[in-house]
Protein backbone atom coordinates (compact mmCIF):
# COMPACT_ATOMS: atom_id res chain seq x y z
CA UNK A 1 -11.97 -28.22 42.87
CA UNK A 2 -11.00 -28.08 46.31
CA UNK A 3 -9.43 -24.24 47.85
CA UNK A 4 -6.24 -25.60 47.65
CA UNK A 5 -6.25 -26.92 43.85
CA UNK A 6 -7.75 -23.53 43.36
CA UNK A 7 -4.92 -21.34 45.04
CA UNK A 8 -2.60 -23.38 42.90
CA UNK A 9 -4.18 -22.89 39.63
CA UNK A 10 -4.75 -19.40 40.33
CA UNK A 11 -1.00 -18.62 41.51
CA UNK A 12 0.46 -20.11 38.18
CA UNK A 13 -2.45 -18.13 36.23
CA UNK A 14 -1.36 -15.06 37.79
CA UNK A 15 1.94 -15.55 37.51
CA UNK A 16 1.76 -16.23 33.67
CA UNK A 17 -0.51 -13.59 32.99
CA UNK A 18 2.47 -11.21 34.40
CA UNK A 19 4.75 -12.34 32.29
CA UNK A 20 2.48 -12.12 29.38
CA UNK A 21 2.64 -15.80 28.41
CA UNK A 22 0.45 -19.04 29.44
CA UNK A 23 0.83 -20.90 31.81
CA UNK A 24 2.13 -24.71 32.49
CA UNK A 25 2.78 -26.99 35.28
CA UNK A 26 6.08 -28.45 36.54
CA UNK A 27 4.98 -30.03 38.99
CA UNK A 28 2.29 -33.32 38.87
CA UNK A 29 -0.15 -31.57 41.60
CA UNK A 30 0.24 -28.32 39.30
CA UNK A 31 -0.90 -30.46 36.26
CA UNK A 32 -3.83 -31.95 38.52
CA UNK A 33 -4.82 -28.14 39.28
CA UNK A 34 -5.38 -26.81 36.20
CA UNK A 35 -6.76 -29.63 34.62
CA UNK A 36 -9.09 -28.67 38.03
CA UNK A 37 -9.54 -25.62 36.69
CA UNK A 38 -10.24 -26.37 33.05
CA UNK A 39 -13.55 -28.99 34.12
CA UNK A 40 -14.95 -26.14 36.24
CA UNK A 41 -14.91 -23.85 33.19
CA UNK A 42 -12.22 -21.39 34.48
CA UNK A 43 -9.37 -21.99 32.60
CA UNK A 44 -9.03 -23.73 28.86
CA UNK A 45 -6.20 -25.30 27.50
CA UNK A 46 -4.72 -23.80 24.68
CA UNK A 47 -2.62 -26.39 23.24
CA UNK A 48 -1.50 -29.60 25.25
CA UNK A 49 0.20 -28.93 28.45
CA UNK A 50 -0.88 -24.81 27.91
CA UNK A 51 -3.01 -23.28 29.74
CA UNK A 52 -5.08 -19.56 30.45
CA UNK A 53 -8.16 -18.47 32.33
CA UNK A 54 -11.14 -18.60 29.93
CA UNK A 55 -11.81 -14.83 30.42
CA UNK A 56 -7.84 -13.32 29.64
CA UNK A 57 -7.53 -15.82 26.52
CA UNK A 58 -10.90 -14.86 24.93
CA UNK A 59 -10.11 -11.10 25.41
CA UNK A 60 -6.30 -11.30 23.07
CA UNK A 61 -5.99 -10.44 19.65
CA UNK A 62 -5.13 -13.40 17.59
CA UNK A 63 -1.69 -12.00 17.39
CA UNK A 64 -1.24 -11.78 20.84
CA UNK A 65 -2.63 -15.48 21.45
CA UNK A 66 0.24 -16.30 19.45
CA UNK A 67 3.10 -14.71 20.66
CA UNK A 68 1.51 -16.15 24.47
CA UNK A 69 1.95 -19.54 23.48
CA UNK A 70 5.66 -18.98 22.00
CA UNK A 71 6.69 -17.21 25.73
CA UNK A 72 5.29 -19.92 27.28
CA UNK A 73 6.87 -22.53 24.85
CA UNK A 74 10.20 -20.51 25.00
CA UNK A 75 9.98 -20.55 29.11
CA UNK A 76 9.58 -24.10 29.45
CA UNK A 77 12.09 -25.31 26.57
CA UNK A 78 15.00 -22.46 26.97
CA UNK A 79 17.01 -24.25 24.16
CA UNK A 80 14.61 -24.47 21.98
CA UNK A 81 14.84 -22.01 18.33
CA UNK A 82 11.16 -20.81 16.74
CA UNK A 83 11.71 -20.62 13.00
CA UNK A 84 10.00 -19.16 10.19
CA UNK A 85 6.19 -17.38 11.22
CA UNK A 86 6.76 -18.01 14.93
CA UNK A 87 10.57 -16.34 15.04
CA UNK A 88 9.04 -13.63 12.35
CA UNK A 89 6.27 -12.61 15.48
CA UNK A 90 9.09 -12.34 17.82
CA UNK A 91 10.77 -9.76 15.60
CA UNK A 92 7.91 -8.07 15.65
CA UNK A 93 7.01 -8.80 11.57
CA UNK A 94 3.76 -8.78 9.90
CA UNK A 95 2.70 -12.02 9.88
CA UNK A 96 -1.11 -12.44 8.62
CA UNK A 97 -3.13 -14.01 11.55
CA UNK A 98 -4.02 -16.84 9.00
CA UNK A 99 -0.41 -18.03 9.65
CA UNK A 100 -0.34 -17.39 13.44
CA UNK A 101 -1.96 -20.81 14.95
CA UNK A 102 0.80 -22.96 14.52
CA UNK A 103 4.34 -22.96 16.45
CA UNK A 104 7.26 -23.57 14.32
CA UNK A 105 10.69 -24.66 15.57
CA UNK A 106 13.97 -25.17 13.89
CA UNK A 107 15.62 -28.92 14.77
CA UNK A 108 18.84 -29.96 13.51
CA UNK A 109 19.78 -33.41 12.05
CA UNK A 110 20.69 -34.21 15.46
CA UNK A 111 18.05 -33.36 17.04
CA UNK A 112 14.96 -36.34 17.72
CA UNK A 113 12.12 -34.13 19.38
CA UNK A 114 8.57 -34.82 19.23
CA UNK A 115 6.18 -32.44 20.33
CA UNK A 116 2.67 -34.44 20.35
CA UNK A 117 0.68 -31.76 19.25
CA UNK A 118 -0.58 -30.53 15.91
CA UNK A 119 -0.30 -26.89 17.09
CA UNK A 120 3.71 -27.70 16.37
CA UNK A 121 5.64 -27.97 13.11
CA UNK A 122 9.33 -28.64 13.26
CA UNK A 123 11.67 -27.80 10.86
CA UNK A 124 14.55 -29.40 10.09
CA UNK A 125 17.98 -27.10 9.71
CA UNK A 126 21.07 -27.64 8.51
CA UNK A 127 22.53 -24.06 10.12
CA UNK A 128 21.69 -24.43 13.93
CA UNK A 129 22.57 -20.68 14.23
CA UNK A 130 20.30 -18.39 16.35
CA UNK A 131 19.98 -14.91 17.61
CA UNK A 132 17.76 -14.28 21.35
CA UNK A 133 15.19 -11.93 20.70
CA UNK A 134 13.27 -10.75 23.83
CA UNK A 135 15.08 -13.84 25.52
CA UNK A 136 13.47 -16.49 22.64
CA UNK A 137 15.46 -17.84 20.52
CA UNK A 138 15.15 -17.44 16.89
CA UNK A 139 16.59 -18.52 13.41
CA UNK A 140 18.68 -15.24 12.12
CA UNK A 141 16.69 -12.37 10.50
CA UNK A 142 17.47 -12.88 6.49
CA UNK A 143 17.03 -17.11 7.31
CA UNK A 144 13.80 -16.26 9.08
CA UNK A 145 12.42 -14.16 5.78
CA UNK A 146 13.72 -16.55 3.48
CA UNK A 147 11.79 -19.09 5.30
CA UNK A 148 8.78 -17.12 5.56
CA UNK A 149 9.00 -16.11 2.06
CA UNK A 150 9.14 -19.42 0.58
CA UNK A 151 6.44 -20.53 2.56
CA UNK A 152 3.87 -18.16 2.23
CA UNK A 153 1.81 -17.10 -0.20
CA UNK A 154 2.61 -13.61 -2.19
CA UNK A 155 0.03 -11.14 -0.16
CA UNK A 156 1.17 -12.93 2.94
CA UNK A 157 4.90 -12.72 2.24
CA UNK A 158 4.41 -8.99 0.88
CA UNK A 159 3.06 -7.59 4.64
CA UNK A 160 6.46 -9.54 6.15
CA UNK A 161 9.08 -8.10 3.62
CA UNK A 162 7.55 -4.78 3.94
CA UNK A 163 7.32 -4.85 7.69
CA UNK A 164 11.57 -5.48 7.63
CA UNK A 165 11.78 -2.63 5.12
CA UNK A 166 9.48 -0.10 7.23
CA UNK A 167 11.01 -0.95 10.68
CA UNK A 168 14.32 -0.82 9.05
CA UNK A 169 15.48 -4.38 10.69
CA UNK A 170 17.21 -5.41 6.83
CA UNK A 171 18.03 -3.18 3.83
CA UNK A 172 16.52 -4.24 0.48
CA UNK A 173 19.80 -5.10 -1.25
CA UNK A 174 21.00 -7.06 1.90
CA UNK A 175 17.62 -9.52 1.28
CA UNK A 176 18.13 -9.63 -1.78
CA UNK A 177 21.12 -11.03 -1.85
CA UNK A 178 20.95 -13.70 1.09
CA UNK A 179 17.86 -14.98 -1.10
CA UNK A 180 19.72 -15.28 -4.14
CA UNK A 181 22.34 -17.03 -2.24
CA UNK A 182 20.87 -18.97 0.04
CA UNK A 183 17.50 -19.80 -1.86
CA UNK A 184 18.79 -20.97 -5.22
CA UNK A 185 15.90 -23.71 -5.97
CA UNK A 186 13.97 -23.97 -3.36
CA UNK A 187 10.22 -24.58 -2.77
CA UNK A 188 8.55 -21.37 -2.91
CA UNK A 189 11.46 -19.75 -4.73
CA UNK A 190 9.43 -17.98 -7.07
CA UNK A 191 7.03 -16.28 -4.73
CA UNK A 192 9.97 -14.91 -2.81
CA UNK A 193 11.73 -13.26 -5.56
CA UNK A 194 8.36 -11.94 -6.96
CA UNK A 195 7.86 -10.31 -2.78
CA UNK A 196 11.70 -8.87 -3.46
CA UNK A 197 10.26 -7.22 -6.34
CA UNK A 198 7.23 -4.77 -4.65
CA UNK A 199 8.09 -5.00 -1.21
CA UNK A 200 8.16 -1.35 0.18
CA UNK A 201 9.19 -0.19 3.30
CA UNK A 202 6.81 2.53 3.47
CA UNK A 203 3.69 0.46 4.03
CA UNK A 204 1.90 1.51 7.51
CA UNK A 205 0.88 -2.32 8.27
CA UNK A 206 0.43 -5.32 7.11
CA UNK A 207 -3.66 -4.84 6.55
CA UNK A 208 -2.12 -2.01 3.52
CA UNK A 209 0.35 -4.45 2.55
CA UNK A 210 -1.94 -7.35 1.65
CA UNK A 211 -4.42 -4.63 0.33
CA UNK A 212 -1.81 -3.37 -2.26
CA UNK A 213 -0.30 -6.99 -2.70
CA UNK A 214 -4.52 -7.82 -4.55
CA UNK A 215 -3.73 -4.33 -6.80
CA UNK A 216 -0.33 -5.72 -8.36
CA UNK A 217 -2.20 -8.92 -9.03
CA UNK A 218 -5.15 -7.26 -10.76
CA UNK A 219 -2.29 -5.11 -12.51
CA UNK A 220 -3.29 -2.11 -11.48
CA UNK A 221 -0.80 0.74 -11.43
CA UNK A 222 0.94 1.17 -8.42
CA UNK A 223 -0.36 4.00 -5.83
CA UNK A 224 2.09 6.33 -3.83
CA UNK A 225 1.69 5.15 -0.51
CA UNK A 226 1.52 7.06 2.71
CA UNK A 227 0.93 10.59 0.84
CA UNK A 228 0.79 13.80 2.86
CA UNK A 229 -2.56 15.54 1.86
CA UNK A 230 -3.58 18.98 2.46
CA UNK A 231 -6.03 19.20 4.96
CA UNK A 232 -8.31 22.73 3.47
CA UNK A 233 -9.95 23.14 6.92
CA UNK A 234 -6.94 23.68 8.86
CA UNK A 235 -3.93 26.16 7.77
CA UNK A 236 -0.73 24.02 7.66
CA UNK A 237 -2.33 20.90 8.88
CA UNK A 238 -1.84 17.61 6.83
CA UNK A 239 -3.49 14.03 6.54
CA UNK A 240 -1.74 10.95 5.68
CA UNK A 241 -3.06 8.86 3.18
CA UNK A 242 -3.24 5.56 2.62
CA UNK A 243 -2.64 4.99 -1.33
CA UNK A 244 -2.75 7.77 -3.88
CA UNK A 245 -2.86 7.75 -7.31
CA UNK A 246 -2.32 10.81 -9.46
CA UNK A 247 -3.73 10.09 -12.93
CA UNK A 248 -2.42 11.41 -16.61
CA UNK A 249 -5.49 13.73 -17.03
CA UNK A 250 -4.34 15.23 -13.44
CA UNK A 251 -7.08 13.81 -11.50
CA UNK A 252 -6.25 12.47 -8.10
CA UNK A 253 -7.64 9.13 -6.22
CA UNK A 254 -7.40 8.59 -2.78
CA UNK A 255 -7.70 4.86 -1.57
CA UNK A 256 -8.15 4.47 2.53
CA UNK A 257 -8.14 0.93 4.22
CA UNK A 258 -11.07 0.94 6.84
CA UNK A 259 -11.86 -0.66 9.68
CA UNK A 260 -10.18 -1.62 13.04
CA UNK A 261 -8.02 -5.21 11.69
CA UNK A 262 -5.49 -3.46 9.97
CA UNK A 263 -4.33 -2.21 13.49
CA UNK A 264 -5.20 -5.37 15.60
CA UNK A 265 -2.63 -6.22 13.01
CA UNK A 266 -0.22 -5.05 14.57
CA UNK A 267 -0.50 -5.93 17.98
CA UNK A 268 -3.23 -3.13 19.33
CA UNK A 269 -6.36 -4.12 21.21
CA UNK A 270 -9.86 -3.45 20.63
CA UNK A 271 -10.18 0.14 22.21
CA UNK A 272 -6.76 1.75 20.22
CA UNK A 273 -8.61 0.21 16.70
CA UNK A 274 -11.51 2.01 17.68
CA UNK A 275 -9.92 4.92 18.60
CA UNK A 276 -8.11 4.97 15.21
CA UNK A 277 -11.47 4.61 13.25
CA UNK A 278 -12.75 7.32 15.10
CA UNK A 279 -10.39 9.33 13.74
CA UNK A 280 -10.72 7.76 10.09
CA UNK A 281 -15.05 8.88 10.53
CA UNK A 282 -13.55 12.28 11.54
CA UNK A 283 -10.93 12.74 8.55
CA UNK A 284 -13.62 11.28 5.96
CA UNK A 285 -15.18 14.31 5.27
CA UNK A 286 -12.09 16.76 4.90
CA UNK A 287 -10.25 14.33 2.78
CA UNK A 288 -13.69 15.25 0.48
CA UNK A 289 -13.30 18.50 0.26
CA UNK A 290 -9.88 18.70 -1.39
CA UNK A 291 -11.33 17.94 -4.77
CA UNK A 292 -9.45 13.95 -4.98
CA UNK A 293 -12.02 11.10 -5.06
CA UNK A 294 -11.40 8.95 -2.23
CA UNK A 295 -12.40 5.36 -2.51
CA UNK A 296 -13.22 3.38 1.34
CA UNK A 297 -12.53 -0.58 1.21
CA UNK A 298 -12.34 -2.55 3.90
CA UNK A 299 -9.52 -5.21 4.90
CA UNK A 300 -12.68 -7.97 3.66
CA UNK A 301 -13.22 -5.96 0.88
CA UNK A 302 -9.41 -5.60 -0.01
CA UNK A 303 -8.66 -9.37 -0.37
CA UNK A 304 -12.21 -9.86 -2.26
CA UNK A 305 -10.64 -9.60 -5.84
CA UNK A 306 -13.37 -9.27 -8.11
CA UNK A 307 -15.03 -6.56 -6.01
CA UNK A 308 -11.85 -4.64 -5.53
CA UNK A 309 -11.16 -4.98 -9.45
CA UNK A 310 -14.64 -3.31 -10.34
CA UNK A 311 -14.19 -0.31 -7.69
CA UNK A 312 -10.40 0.43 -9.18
CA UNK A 313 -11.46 0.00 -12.60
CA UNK A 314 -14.63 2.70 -11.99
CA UNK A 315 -12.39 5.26 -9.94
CA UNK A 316 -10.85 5.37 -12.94
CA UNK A 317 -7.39 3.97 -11.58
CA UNK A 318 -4.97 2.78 -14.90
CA UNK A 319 -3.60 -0.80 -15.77
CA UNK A 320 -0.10 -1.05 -15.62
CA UNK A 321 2.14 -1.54 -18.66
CA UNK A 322 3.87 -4.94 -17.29
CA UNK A 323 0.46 -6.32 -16.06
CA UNK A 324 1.64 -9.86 -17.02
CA UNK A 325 3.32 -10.70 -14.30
């Protein structure tokens, strides 16, 4: 690639990079120059007519790939509305990174658009109403979790519904009632009403969300989430827990979610998760010491079903009543 094609490339790299988006061409030359720039191995294209230097795409989160692609999408097609996952990223929701690889936009019955590219799923509206987020245009809050409700599965829709509750964007009544409403038999009716049921605000992210969405399924009883927990080292200090359960015969478990995902969850890069786990190592040994037994699983570990079942059923941790759900 000549120095020319590579100024070029590198000026629209730079400028999307700034802007926290990737990049595309306008122009033909600019097309010509990253294409350039993609056969000499410096750039890749993330989805047709997308594009980011190899080294700042292979150092995002997942999450953050995503919500790149929608500000670039949203840059180039102003008047275009992301629906269900996509809009639910711009709000800032939970959304599980299984769900973040494909860019959905609301079309009306108006509306012919083809984007060429399986990366894109277009859904067809009958209310054309939006909201700008951020400056991207998205389906209303309560249509966007309706959507994303329906079309998820329950662990998935859990860490979204939550995420609304604990960032206080919709009260529970409020959902409930647009889905009632507005969802009256629909695909995917049922898992959105069971969500409605045990979503709760006070879930830390959406790693603890899914995590506590495999316990209701097993039938476990339900922990107290986010406890405050003595901390018998320190006078007056205090540790947040996870999940706590306080059992009949007045024994306490303590149930922590490992590892760095459940904060790449929510938007964080590598060095804040391993800051945070740090501190988890650090807290380990005090959260010992006041006399609870504290169970460790991992995010893996969490959504592994028949493991989690045997390490809730030795700790000791109850079936609930209603188990048949």
């Amino acid at each position: 690639m000549g120095r020319r094609g590579q100024k070029i490339a590198s000026r629209i790299l730079d400028g999307a990079e700034a802007e926290g988006r990737f990049a595309f061409a306008i122009e033909r030359f600019e097309a010509r120059s990253l294409q350039r720039a993609c056969a000499a191995g410096e750039a890749v294209e993330v989805s047709r007519g997308y594009f980011a230097r190899v080294c700042y795409h292979d150092g995002l989160p997942r999450r953050a790939r995503a919500m790149h692609l929608i500000r670039a999408v949203a840059r180039k097609h102003p008047s275009w509305v992301f629906a269900s996952f996509s809009a639910a990223l711009v709000y800032g929701l939970q959304v599980s990174n299984g769900l973040t690889d494909v860019v959905h936009l609301a079309m009306s019955e108006c509306e012919n658009r083809s984007v060429g590219d399986g990366r894109f799923h277009c859904h067809l509206v009958r209310d054309a109403s939006f909201v700008t987020v951020a400056g991207i245009r998205v389906t209303p809050l309560k249509t966007t979790l309706l959507d994303c409700l329906c079309q998820a599965n329950f662990s998935q829709g859990l860490a979204i519904a939550d995420s609304a509750l604990h960032w206080r964007l919709v009260d529970a009544d409020g959902l409930r009632e647009h889905v009632e409403r507005s969802g009256f038999r629909r695909k995917g009716i049922r898992t959105a009403r069971r969500v409605l049921r045990w979503m709760d605000g006070r879930s830390d992210n959406g790693g603890e969300s899914m995590a506590r969405a495999v316990m209701i399924e097993l039938g476990f009883q339900l922990p107290e989430l986010q406890v405050e927990v003595a901390d018998p080292l320190t006078p007056g200090g205090m540790w947040r827990v996870d999940f706590c359960w306080r059992l009949p015969d007045g024994r306490v478990v303590i149930g922590e979610l490992d590892g760095g995902g459940k904060y790449l969850a929510d938007g964080e890069g590598a060095a804040e998760a391993l800051d945070h786990m740090r501190r988890e190592r650090l807290r380990a040994p005090r959260l010992n010491l006041t006399g609870a037994m504290v169970i460790r699983f991992s995010f893996e570990q969490a959504m592994d079903r028949a493991y989690m079942e045997r390490l809730l059923t030795n700790a000791g941790v109850p079936r609930r009543v209603d188990a048949c759900l």
